[in-house]
C-alpha atoms as a PDB file:
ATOM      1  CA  UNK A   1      11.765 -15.279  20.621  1.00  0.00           C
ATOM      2  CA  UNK A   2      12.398 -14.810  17.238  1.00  0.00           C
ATOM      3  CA  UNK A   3       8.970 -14.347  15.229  1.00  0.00           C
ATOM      4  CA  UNK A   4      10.198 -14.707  11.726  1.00  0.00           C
ATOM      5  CA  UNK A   5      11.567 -18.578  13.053  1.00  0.00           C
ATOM      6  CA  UNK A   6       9.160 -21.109  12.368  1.00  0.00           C
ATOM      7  CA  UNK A   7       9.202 -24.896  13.003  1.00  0.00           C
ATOM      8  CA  UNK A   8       6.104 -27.204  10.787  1.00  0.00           C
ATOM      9  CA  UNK A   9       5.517 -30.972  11.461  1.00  0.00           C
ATOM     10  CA  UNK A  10       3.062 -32.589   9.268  1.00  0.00           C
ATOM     11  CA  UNK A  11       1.847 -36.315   8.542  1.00  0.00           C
ATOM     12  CA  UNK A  12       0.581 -37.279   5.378  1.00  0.00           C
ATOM     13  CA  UNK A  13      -1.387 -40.304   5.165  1.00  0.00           C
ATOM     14  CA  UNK A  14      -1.408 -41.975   1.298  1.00  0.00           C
ATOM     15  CA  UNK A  15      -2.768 -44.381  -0.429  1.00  0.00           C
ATOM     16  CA  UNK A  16       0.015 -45.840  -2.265  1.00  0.00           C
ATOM     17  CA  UNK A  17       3.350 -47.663  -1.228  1.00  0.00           C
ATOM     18  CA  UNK A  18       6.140 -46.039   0.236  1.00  0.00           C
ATOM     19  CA  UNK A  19       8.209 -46.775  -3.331  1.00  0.00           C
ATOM     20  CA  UNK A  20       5.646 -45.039  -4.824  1.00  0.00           C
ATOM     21  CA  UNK A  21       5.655 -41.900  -2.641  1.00  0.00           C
ATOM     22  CA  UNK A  22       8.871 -41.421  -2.158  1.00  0.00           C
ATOM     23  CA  UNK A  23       9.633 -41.711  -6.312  1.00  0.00           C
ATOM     24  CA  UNK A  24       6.828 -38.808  -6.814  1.00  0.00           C
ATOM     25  CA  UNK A  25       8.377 -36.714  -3.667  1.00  0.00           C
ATOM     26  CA  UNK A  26      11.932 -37.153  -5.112  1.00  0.00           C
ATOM     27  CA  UNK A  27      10.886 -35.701  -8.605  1.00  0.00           C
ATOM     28  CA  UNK A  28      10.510 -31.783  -6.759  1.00  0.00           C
ATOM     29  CA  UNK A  29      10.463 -30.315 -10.679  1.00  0.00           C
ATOM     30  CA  UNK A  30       7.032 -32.163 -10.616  1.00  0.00           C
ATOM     31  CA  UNK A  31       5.172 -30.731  -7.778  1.00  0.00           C
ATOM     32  CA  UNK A  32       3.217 -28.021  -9.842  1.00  0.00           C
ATOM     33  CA  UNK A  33       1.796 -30.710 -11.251  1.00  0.00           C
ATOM     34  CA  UNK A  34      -0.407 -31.773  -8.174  1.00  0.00           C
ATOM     35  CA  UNK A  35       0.448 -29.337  -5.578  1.00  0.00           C
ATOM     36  CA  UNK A  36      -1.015 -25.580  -6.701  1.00  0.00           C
ATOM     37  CA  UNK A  37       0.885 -24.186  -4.393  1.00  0.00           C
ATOM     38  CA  UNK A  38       4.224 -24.728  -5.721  1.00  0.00           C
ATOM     39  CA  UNK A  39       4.191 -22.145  -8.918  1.00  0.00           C
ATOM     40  CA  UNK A  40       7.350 -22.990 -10.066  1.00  0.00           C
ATOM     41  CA  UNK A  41      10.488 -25.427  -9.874  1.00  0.00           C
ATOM     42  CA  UNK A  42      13.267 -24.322 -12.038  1.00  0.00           C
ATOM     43  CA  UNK A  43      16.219 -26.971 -11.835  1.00  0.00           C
ATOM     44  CA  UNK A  44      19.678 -25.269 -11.748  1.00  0.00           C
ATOM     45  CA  UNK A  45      21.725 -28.474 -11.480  1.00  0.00           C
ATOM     46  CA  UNK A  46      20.872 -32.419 -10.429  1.00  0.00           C
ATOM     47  CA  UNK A  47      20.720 -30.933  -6.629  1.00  0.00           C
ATOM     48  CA  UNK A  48      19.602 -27.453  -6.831  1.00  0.00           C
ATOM     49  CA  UNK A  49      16.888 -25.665  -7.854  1.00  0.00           C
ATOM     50  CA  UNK A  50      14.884 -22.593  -7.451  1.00  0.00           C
ATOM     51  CA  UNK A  51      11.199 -23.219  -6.180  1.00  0.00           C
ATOM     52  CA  UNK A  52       8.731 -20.443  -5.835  1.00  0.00           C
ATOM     53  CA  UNK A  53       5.406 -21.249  -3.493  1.00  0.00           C
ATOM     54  CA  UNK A  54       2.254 -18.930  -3.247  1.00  0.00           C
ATOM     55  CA  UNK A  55      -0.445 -20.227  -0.716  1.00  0.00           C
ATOM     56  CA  UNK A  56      -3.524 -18.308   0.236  1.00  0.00           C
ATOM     57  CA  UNK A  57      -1.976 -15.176   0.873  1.00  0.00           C
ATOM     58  CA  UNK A  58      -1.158 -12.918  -1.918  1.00  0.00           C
ATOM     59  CA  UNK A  59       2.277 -13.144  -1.557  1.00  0.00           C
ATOM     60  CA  UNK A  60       5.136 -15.284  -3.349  1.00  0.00           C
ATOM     61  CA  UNK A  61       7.999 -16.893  -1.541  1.00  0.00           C
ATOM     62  CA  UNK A  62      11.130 -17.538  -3.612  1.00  0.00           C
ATOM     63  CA  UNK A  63      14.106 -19.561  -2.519  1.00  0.00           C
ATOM     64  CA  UNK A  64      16.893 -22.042  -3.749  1.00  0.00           C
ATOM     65  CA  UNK A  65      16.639 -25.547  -2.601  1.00  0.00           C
ATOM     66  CA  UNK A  66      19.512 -27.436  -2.360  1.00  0.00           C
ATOM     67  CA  UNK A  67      19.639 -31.209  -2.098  1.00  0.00           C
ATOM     68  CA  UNK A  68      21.395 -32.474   1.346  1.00  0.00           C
ATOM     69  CA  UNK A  69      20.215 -36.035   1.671  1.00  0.00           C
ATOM     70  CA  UNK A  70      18.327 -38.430  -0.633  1.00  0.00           C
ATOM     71  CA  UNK A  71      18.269 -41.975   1.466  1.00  0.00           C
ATOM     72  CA  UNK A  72      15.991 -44.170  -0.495  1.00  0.00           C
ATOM     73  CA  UNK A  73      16.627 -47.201   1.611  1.00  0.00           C
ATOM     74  CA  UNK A  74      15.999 -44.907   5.303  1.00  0.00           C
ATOM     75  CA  UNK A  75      13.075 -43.027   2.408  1.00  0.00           C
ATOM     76  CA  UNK A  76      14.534 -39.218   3.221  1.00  0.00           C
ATOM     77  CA  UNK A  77      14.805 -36.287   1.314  1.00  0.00           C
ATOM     78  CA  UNK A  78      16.282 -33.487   2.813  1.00  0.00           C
ATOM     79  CA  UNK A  79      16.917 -30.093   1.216  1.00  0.00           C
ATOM     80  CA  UNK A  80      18.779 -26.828   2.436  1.00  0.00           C
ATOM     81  CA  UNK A  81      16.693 -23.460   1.789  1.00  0.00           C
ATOM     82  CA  UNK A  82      18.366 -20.025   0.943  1.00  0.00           C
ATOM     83  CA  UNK A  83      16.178 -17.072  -0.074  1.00  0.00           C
ATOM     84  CA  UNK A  84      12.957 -16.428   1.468  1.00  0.00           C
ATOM     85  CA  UNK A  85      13.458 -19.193   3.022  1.00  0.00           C
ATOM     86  CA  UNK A  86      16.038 -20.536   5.273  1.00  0.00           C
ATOM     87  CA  UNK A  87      16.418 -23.350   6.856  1.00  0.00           C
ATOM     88  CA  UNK A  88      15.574 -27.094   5.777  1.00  0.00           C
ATOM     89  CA  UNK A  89      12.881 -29.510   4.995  1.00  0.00           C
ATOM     90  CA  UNK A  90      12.819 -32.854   5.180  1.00  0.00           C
ATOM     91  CA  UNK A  91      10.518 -36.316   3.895  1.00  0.00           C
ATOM     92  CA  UNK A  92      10.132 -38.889   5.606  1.00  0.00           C
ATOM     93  CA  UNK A  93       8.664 -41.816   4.219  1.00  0.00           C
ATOM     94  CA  UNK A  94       7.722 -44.909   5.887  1.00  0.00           C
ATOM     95  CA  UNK A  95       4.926 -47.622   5.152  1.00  0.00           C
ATOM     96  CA  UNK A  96       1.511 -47.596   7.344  1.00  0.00           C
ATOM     97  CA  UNK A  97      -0.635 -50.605   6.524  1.00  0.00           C
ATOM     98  CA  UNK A  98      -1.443 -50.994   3.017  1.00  0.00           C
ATOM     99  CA  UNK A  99      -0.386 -47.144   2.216  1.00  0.00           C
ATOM    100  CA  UNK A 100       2.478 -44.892   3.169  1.00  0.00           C
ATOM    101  CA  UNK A 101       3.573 -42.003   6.005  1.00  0.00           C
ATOM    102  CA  UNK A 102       4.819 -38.862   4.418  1.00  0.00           C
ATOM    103  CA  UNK A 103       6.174 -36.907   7.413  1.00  0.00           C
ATOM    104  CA  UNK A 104       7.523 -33.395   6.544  1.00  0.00           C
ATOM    105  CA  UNK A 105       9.830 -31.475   8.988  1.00  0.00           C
ATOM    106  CA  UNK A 106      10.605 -27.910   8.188  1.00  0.00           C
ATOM    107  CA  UNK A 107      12.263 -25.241  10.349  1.00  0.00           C
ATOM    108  CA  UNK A 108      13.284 -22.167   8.506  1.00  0.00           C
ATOM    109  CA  UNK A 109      13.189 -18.591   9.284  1.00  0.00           C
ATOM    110  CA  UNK A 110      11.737 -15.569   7.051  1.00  0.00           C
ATOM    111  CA  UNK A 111      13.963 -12.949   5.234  1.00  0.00           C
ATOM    112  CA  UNK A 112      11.361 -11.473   2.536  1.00  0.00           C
ATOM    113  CA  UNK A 113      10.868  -8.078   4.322  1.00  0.00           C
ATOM    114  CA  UNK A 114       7.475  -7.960   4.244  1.00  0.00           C
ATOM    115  CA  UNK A 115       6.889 -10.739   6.202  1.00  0.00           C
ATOM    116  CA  UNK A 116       9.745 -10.045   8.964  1.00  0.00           C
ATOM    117  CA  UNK A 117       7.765  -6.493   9.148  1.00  0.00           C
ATOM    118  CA  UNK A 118       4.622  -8.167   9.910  1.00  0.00           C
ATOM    119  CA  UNK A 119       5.733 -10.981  12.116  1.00  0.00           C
ATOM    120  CA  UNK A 120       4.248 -10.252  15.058  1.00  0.00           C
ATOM    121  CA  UNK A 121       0.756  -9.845  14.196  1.00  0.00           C
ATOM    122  CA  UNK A 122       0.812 -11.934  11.284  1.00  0.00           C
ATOM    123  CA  UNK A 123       2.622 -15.193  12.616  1.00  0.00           C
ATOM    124  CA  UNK A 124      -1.124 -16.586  13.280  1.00  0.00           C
ATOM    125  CA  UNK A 125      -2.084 -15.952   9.932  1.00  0.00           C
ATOM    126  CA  UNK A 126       1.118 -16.739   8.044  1.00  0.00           C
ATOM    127  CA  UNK A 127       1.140 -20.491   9.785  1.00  0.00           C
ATOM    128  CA  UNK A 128      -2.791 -20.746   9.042  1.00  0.00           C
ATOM    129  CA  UNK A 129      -1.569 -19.960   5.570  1.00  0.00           C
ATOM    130  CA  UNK A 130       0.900 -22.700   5.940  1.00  0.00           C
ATOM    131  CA  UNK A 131      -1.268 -25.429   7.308  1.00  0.00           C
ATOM    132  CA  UNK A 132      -3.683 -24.920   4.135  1.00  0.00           C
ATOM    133  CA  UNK A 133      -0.811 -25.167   1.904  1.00  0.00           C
ATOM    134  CA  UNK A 134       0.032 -28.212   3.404  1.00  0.00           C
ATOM    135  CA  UNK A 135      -3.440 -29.593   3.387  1.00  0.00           C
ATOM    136  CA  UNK A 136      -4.029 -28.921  -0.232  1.00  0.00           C
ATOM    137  CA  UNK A 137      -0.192 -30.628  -1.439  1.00  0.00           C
ATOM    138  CA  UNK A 138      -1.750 -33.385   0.495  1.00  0.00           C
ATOM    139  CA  UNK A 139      -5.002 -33.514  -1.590  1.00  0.00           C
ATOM    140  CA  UNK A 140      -3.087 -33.333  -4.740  1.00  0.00           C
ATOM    141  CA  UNK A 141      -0.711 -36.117  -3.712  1.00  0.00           C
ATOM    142  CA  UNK A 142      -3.468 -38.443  -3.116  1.00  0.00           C
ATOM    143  CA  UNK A 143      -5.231 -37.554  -6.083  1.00  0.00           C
ATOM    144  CA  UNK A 144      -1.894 -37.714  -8.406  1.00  0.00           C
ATOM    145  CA  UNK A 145      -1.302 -41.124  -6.620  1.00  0.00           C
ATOM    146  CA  UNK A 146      -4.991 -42.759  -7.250  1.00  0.00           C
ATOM    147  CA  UNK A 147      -4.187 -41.456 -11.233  1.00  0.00           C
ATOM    148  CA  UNK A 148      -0.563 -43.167 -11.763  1.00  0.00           C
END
């Protein structure tokens, strides 16, 4: 097994349409806007862009997101990660009752250093550290959402 690989399924449940969701998800030079999590989105080009995240633990991960699919009919976004970070993540966006299903898929593995070093006994606490990431964007979606 390879402990710096890491595979994160999470369901969002919002109270707006999926139209709605899915513009605010597409707009990734946004997300420090609502999600504190996401420091910093610097767009390099109208599909690529260098995002840095910092959840709880005091560490930053930087990588370059590149945009591989952006259906809004089938409501995915899909990017390819290179950096800190590789791998992909992907939105999926579909209606549920009155509000919307944000599913995000992400498998990467780890290169910073650090965290390949500490894989072993950290992988616990690094995908705790992801879960509350996730929890908070989540949050600040919903609450960005209720103000537009």
């Amino acid at each position: 097994m390879d402990w710096s690989h890491y595979r994160f399924h999470t369901r969002w449940a919002l109270p707006a349409s999926p139209t709605t969701v899915y513009d605010v998800l597409e707009q990734a030079e946004d997300y420090p806007r609502w999600w504190p999590q996401v420091r910093a989105v610097e767009r390099l080009d109208d599909t690529t862009g260098v995002i840095t995240i910092r959840a709880t633990l005091p560490y930053d991960l930087v990588f370059t997101a590149r945009e591989v699919r952006r259906e809004r009919a089938s409501g995915v976004l899909e990017i390819a990660m290179t950096g800190d970070l590789e791998g992909w993540a992907r939105w999926t966006i579909t209606g549920d009752g009155a509000g919307t299903l944000a599913l995000y898929d992400q498998v990467v593995d780890v290169n910073k250093p650090l965290l390949r070093r500490l894989a072993v006994p950290g992988r616990p606490v690094f995908r705790a550290n992801h879960r509350l990431m996730m929890r908070a964007g989540r949050r600040g979606l919903a609450a960005y959402l209720e103000a537009v």
